[in-house]
ModelCIF file with pLDDT and N, C-alpha, C, O atoms, coordinates in Angstrom:
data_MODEL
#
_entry.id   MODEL 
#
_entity.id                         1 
_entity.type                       polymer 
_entity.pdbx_number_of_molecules   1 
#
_entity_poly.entity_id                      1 
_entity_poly.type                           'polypeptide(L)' 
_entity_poly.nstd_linkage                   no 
_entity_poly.nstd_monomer                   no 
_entity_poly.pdbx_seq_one_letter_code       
;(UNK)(UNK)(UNK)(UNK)(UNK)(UNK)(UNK)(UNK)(UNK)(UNK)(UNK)(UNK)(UNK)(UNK)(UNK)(UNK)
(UNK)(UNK)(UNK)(UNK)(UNK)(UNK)(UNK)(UNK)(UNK)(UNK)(UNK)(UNK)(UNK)(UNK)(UNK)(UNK)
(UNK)(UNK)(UNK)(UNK)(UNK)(UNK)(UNK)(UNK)(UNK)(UNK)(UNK)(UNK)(UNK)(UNK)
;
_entity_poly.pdbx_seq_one_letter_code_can   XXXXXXXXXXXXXXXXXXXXXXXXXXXXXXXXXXXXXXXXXXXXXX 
_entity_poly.pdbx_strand_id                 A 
#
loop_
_entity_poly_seq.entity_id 
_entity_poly_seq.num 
_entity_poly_seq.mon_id 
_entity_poly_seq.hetero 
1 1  UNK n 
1 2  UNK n 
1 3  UNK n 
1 4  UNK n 
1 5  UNK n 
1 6  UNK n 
1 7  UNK n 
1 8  UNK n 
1 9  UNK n 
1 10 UNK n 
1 11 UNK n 
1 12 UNK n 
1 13 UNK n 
1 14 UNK n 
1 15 UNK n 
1 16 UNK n 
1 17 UNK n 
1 18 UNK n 
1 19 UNK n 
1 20 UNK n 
1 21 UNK n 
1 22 UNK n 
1 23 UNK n 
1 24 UNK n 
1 25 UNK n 
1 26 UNK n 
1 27 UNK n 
1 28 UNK n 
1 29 UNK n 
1 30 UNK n 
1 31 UNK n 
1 32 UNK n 
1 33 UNK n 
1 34 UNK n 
1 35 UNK n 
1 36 UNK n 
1 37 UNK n 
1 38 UNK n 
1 39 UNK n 
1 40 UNK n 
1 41 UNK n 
1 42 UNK n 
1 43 UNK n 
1 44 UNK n 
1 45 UNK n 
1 46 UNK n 
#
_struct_asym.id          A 
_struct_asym.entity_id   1 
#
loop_
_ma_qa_metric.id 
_ma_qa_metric.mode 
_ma_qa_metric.name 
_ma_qa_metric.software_group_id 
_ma_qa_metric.type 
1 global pLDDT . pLDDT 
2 local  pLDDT . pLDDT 
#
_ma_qa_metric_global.metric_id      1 
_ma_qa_metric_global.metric_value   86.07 
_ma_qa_metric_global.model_id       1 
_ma_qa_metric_global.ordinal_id     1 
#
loop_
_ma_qa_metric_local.label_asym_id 
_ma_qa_metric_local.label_comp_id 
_ma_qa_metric_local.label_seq_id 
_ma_qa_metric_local.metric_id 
_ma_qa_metric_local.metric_value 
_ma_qa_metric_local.model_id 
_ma_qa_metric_local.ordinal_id 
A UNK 1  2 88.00 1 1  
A UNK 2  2 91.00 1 2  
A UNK 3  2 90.00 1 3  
A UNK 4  2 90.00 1 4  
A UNK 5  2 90.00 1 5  
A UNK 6  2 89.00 1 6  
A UNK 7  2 87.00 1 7  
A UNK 8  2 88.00 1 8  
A UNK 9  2 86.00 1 9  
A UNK 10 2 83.00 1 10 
A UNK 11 2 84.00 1 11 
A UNK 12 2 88.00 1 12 
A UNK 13 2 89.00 1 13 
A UNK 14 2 90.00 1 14 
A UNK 15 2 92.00 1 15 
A UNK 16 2 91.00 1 16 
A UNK 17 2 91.00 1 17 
A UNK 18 2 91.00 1 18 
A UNK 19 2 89.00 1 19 
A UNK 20 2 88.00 1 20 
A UNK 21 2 87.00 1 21 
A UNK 22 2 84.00 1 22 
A UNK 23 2 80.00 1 23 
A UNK 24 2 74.00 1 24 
A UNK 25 2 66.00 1 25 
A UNK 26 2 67.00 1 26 
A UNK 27 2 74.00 1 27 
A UNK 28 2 77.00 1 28 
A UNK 29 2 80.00 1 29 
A UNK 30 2 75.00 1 30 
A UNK 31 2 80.00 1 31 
A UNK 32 2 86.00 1 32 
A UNK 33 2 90.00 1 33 
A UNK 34 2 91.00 1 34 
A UNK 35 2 89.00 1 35 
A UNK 36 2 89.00 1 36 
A UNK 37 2 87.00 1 37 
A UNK 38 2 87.00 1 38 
A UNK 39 2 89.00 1 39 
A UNK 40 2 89.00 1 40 
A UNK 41 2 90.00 1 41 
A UNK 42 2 89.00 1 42 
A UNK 43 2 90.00 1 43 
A UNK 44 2 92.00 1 44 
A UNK 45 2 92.00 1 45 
A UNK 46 2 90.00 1 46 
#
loop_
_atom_site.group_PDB 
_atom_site.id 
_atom_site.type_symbol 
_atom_site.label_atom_id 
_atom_site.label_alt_id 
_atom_site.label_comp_id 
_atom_site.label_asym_id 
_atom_site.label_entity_id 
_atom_site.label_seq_id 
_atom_site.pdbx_PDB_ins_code 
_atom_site.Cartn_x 
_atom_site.Cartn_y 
_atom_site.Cartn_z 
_atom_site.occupancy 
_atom_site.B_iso_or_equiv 
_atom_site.pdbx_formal_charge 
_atom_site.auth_seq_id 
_atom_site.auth_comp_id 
_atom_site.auth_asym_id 
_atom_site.auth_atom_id 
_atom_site.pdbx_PDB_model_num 
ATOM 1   N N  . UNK A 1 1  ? 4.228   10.697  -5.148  1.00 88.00 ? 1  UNK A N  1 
ATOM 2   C CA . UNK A 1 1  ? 3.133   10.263  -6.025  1.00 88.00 ? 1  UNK A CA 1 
ATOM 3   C C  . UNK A 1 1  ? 3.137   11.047  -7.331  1.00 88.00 ? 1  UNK A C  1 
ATOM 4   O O  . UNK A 1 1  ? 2.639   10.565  -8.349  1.00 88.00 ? 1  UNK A O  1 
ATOM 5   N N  . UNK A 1 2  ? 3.686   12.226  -7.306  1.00 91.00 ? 2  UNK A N  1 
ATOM 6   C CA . UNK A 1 2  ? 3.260   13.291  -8.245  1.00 91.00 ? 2  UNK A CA 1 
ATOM 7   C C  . UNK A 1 2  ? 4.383   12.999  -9.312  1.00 91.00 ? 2  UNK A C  1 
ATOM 8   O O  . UNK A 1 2  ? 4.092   12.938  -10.507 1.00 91.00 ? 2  UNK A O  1 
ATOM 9   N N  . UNK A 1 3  ? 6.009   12.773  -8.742  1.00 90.00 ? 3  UNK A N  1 
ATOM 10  C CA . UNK A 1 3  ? 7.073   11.642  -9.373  1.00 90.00 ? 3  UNK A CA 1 
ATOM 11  C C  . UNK A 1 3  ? 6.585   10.843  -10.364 1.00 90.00 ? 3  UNK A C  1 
ATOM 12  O O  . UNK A 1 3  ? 6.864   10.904  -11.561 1.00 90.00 ? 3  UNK A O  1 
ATOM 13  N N  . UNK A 1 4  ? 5.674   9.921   -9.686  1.00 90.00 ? 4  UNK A N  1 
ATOM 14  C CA . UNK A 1 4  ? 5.512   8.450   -10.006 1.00 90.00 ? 4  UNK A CA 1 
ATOM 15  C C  . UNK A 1 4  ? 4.490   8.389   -11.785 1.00 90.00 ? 4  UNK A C  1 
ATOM 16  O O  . UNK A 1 4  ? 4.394   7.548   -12.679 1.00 90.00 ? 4  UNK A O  1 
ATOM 17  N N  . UNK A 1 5  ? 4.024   9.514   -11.593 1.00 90.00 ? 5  UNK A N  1 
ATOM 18  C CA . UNK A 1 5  ? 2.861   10.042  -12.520 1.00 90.00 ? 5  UNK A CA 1 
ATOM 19  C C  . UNK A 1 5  ? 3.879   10.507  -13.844 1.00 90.00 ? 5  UNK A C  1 
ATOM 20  O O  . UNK A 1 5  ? 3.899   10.062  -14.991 1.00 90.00 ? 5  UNK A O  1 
ATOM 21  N N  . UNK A 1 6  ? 4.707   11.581  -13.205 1.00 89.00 ? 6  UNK A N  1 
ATOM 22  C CA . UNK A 1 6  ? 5.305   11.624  -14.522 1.00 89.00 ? 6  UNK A CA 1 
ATOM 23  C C  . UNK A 1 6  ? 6.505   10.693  -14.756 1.00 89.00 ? 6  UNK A C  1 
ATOM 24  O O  . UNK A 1 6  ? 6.926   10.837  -15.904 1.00 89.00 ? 6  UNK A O  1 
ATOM 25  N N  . UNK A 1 7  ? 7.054   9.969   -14.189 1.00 87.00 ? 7  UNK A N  1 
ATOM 26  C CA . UNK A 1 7  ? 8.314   9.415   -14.672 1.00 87.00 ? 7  UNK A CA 1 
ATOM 27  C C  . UNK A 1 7  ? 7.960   8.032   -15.036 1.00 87.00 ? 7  UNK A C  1 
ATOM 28  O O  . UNK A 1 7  ? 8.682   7.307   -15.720 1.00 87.00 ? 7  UNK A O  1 
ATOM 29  N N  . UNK A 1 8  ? 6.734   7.677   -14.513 1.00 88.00 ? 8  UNK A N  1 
ATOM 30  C CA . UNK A 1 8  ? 6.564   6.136   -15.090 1.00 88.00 ? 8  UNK A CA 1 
ATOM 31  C C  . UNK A 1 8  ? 5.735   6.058   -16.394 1.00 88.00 ? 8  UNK A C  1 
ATOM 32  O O  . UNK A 1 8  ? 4.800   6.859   -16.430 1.00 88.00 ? 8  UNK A O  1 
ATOM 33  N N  . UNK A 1 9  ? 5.942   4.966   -17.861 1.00 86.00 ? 9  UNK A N  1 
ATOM 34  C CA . UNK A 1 9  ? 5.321   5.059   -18.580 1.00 86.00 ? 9  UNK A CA 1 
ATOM 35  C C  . UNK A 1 9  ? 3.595   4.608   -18.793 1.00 86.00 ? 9  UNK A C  1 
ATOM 36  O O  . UNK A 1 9  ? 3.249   3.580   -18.212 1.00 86.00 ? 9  UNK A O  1 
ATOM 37  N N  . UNK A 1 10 ? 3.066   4.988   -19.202 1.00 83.00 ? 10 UNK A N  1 
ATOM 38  C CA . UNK A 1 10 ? 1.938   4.810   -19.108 1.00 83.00 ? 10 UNK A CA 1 
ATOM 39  C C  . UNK A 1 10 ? 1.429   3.215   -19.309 1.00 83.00 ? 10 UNK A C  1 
ATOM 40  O O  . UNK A 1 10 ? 1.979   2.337   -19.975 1.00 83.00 ? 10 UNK A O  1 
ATOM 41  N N  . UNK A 1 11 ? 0.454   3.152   -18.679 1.00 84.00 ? 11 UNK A N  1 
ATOM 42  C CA . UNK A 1 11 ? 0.266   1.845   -18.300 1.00 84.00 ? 11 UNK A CA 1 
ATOM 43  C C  . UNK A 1 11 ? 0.387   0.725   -17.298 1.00 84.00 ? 11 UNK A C  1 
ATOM 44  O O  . UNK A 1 11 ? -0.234  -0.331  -17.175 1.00 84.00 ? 11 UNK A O  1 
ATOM 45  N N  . UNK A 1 12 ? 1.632   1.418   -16.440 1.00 88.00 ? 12 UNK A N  1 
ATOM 46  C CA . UNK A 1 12 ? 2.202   0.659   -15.385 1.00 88.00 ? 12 UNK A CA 1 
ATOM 47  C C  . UNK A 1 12 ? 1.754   1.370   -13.799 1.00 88.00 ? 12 UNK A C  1 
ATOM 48  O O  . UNK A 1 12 ? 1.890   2.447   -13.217 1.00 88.00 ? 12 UNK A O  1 
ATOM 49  N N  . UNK A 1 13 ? 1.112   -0.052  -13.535 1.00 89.00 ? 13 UNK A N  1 
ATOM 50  C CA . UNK A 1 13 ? 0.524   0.524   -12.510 1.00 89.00 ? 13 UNK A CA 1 
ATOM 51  C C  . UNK A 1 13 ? 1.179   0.788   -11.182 1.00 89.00 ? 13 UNK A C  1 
ATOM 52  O O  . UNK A 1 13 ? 2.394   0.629   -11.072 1.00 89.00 ? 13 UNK A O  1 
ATOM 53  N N  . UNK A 1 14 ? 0.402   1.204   -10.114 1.00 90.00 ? 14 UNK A N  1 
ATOM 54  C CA . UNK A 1 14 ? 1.356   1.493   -8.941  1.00 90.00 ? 14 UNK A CA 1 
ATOM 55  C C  . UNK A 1 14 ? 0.298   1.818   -7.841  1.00 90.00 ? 14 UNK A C  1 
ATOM 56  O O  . UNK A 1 14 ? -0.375  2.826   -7.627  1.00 90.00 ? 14 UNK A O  1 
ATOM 57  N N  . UNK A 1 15 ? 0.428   0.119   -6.972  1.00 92.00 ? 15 UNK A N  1 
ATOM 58  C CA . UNK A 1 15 ? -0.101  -0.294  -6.031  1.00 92.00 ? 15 UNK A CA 1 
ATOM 59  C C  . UNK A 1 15 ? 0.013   0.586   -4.921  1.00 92.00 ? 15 UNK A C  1 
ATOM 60  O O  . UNK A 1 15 ? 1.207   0.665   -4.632  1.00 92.00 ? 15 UNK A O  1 
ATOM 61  N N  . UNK A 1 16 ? -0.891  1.488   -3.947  1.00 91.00 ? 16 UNK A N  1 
ATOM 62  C CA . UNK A 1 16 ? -0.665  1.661   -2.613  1.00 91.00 ? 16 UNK A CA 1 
ATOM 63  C C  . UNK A 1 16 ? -0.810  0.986   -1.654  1.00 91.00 ? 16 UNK A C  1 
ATOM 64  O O  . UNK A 1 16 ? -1.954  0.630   -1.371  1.00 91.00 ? 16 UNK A O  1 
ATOM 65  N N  . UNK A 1 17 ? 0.267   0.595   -0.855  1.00 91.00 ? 17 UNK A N  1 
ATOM 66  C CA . UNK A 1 17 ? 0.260   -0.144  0.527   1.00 91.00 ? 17 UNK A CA 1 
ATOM 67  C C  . UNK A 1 17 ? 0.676   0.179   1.423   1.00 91.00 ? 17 UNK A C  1 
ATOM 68  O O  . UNK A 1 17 ? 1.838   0.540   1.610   1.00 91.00 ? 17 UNK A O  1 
ATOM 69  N N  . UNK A 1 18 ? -0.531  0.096   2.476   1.00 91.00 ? 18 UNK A N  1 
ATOM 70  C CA . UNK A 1 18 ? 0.099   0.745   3.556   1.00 91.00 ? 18 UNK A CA 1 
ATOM 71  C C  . UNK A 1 18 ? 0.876   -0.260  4.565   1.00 91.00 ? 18 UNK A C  1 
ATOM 72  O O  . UNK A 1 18 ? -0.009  -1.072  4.833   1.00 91.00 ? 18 UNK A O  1 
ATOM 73  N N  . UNK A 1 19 ? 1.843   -0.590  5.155   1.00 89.00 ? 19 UNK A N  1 
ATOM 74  C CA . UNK A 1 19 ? 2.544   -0.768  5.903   1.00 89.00 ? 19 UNK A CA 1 
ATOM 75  C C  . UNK A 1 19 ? 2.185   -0.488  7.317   1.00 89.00 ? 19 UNK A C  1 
ATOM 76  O O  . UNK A 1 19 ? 1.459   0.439   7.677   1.00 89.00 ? 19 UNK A O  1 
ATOM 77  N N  . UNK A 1 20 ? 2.968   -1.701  8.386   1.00 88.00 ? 20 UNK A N  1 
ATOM 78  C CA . UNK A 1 20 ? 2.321   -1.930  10.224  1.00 88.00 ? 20 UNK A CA 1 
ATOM 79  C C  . UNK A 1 20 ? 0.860   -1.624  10.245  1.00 88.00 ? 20 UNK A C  1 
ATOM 80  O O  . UNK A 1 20 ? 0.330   -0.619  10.719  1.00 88.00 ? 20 UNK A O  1 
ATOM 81  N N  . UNK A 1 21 ? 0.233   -2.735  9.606   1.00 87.00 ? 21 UNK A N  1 
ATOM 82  C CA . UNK A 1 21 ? -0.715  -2.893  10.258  1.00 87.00 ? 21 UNK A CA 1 
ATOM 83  C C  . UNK A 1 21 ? -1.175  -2.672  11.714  1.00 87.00 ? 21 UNK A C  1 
ATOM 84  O O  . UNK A 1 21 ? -1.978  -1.992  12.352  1.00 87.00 ? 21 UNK A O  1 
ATOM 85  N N  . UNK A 1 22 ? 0.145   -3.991  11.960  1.00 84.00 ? 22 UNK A N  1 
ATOM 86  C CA . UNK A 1 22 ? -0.107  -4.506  12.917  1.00 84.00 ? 22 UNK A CA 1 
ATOM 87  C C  . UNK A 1 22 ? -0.025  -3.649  14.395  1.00 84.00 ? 22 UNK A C  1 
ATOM 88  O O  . UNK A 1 22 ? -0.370  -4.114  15.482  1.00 84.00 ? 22 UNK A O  1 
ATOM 89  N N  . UNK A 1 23 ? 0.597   -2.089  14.122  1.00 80.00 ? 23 UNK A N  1 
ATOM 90  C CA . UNK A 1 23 ? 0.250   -0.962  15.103  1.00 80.00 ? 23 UNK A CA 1 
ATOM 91  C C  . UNK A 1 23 ? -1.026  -0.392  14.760  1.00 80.00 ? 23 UNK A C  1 
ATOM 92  O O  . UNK A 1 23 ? -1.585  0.169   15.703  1.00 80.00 ? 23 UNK A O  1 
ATOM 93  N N  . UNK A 1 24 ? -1.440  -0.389  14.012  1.00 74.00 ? 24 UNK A N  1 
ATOM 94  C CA . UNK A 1 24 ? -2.701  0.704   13.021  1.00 74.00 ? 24 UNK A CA 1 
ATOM 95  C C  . UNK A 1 24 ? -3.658  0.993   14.395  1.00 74.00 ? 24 UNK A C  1 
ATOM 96  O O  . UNK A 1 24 ? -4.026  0.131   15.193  1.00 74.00 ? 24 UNK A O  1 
ATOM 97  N N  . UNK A 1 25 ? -3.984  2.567   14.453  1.00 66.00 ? 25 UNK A N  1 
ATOM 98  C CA . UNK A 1 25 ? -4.831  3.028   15.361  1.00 66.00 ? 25 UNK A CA 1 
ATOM 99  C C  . UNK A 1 25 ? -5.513  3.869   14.733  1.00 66.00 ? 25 UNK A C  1 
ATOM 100 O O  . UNK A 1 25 ? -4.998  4.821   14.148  1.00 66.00 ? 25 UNK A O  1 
ATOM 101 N N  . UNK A 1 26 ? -6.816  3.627   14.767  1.00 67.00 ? 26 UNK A N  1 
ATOM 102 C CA . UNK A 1 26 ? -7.729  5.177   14.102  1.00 67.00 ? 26 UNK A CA 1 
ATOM 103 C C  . UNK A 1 26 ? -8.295  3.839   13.151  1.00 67.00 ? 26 UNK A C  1 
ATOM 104 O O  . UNK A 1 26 ? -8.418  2.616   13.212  1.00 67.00 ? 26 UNK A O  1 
ATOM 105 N N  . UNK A 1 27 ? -8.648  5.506   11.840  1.00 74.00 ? 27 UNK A N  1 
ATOM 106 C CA . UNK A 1 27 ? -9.549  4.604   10.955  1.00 74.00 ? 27 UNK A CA 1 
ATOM 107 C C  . UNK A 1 27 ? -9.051  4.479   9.976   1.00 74.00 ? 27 UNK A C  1 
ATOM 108 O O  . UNK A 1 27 ? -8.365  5.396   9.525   1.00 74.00 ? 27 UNK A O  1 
ATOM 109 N N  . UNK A 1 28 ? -9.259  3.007   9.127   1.00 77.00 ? 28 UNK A N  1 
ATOM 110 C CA . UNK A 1 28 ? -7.894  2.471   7.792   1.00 77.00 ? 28 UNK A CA 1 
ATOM 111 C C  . UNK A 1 28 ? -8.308  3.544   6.833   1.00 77.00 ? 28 UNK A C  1 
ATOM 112 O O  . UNK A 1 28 ? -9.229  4.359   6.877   1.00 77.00 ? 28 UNK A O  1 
ATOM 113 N N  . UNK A 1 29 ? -7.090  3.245   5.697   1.00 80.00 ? 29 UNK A N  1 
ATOM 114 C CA . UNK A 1 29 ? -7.105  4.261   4.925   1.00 80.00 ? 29 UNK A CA 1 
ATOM 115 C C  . UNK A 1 29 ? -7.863  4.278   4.318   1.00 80.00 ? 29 UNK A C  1 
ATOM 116 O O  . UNK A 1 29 ? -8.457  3.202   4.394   1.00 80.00 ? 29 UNK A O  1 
ATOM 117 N N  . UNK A 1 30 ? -8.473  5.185   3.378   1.00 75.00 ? 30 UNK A N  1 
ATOM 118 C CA . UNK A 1 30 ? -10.066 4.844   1.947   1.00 75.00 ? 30 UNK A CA 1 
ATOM 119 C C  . UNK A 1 30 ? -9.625  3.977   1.227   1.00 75.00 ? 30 UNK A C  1 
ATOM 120 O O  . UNK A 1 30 ? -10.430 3.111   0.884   1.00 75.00 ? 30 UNK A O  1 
ATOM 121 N N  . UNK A 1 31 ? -8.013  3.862   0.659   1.00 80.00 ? 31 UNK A N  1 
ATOM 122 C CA . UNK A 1 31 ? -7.863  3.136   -0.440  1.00 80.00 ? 31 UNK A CA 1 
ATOM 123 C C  . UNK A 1 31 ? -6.407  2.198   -0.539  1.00 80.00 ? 31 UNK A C  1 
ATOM 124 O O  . UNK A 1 31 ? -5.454  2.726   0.033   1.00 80.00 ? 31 UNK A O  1 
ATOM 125 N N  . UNK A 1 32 ? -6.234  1.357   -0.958  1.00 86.00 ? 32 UNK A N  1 
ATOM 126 C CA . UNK A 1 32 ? -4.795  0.545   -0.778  1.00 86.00 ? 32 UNK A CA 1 
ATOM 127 C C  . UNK A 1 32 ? -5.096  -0.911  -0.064  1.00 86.00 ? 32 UNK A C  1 
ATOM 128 O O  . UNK A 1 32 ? -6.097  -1.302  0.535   1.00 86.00 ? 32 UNK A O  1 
ATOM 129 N N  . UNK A 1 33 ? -4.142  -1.408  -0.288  1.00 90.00 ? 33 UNK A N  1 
ATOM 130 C CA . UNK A 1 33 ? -3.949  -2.654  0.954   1.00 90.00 ? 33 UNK A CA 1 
ATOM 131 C C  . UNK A 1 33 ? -2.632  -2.281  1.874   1.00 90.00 ? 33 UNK A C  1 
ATOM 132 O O  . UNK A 1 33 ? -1.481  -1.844  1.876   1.00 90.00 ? 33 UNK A O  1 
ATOM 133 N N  . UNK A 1 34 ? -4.123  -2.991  2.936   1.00 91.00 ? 34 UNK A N  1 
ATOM 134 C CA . UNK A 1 34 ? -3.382  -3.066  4.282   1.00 91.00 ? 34 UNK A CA 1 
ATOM 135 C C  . UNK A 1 34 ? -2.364  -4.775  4.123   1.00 91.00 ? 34 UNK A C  1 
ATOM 136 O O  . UNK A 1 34 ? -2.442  -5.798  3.443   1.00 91.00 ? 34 UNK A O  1 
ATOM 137 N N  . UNK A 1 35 ? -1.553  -4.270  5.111   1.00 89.00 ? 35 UNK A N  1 
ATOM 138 C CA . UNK A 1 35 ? -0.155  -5.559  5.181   1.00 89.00 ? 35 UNK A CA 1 
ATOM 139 C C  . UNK A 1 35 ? 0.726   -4.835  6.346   1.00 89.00 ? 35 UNK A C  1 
ATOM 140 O O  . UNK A 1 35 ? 0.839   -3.688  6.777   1.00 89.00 ? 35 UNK A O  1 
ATOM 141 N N  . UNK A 1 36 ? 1.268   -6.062  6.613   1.00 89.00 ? 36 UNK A N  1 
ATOM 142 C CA . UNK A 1 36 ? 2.192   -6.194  8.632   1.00 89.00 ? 36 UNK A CA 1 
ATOM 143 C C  . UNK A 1 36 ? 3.192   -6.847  7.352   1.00 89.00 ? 36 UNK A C  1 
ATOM 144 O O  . UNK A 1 36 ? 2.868   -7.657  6.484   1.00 89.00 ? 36 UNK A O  1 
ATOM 145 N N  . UNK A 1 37 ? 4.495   -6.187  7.582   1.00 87.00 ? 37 UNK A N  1 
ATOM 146 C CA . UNK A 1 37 ? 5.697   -6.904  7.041   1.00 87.00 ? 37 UNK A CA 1 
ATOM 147 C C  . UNK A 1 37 ? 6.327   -7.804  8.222   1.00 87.00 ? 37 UNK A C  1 
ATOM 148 O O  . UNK A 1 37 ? 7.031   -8.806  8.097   1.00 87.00 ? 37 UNK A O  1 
ATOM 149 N N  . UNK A 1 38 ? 5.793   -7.046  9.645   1.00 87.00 ? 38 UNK A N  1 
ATOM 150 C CA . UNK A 1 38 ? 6.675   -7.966  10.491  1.00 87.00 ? 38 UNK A CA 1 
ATOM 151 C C  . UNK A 1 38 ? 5.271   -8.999  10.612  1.00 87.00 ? 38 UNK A C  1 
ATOM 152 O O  . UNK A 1 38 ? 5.872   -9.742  11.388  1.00 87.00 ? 38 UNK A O  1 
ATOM 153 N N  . UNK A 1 39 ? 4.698   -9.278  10.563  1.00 89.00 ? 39 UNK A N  1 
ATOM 154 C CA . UNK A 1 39 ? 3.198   -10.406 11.223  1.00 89.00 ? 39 UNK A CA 1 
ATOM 155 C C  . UNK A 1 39 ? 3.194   -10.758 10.018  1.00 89.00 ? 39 UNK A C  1 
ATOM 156 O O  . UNK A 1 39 ? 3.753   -11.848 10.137  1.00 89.00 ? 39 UNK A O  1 
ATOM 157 N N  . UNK A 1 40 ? 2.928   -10.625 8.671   1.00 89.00 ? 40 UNK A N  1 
ATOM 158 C CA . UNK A 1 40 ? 2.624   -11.371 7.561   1.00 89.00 ? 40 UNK A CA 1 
ATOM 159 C C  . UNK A 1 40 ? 1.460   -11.118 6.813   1.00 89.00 ? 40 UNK A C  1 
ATOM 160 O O  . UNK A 1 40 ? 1.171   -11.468 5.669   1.00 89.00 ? 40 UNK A O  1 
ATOM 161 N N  . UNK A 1 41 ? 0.655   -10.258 7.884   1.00 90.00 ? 41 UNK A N  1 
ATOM 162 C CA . UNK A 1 41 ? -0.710  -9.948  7.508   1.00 90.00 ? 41 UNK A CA 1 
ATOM 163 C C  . UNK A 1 41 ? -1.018  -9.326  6.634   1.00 90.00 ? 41 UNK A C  1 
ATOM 164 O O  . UNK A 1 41 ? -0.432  -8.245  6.572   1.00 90.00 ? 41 UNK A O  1 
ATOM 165 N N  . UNK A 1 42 ? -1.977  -9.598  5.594   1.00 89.00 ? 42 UNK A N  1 
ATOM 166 C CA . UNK A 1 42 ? -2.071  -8.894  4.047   1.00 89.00 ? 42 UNK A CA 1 
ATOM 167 C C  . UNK A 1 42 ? -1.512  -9.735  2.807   1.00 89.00 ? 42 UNK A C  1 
ATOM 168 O O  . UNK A 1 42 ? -1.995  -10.012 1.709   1.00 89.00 ? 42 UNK A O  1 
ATOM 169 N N  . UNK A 1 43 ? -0.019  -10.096 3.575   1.00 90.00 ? 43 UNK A N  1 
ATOM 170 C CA . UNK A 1 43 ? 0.729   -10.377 2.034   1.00 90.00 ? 43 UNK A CA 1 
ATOM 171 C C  . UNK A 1 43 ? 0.161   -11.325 1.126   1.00 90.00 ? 43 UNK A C  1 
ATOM 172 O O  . UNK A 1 43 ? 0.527   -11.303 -0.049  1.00 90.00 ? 43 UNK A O  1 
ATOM 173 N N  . UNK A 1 44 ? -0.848  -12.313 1.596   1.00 92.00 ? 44 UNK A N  1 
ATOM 174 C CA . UNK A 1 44 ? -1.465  -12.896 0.316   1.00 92.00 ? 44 UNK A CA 1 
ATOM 175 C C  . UNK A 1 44 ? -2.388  -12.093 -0.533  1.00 92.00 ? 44 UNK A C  1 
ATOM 176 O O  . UNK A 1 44 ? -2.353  -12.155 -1.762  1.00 92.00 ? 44 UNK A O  1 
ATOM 177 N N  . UNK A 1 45 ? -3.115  -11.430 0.054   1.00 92.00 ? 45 UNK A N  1 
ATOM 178 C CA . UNK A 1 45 ? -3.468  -10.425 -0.818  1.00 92.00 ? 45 UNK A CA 1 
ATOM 179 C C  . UNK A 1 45 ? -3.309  -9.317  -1.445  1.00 92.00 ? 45 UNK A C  1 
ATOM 180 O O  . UNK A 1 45 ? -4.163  -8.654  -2.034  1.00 92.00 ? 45 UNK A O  1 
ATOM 181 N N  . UNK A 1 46 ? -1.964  -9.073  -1.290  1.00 90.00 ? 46 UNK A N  1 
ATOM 182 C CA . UNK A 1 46 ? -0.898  -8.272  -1.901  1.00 90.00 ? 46 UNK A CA 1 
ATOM 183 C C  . UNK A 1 46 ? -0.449  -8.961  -2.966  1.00 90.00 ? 46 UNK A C  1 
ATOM 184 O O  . UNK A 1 46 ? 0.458   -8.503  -3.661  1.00 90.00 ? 46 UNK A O  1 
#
């Protein structure tokens, strides 16, 4: 993340997603979208 801050130019954003949903145990993250690459789940709203 700390990379992403300095090497990208300003302006360009940079989505967090978290990945396997579709195992997810506990409690979701505060911030990002959730998405299952293997189930499909999320990707429209990604």
């Amino acid at each position: 993340a700390q990379a992403l801050a300095s090497k990208l130019p300003a302006g360009v954003p940079v989505l967090d997603i978290w990945n396997k949903q579709d195992v997810l145990t506990g409690e979701r993250p505060a911030a990002g979208l959730l998405v299952s690459a293997k189930t499909g789940s999320g990707l429209q709203a990604l």
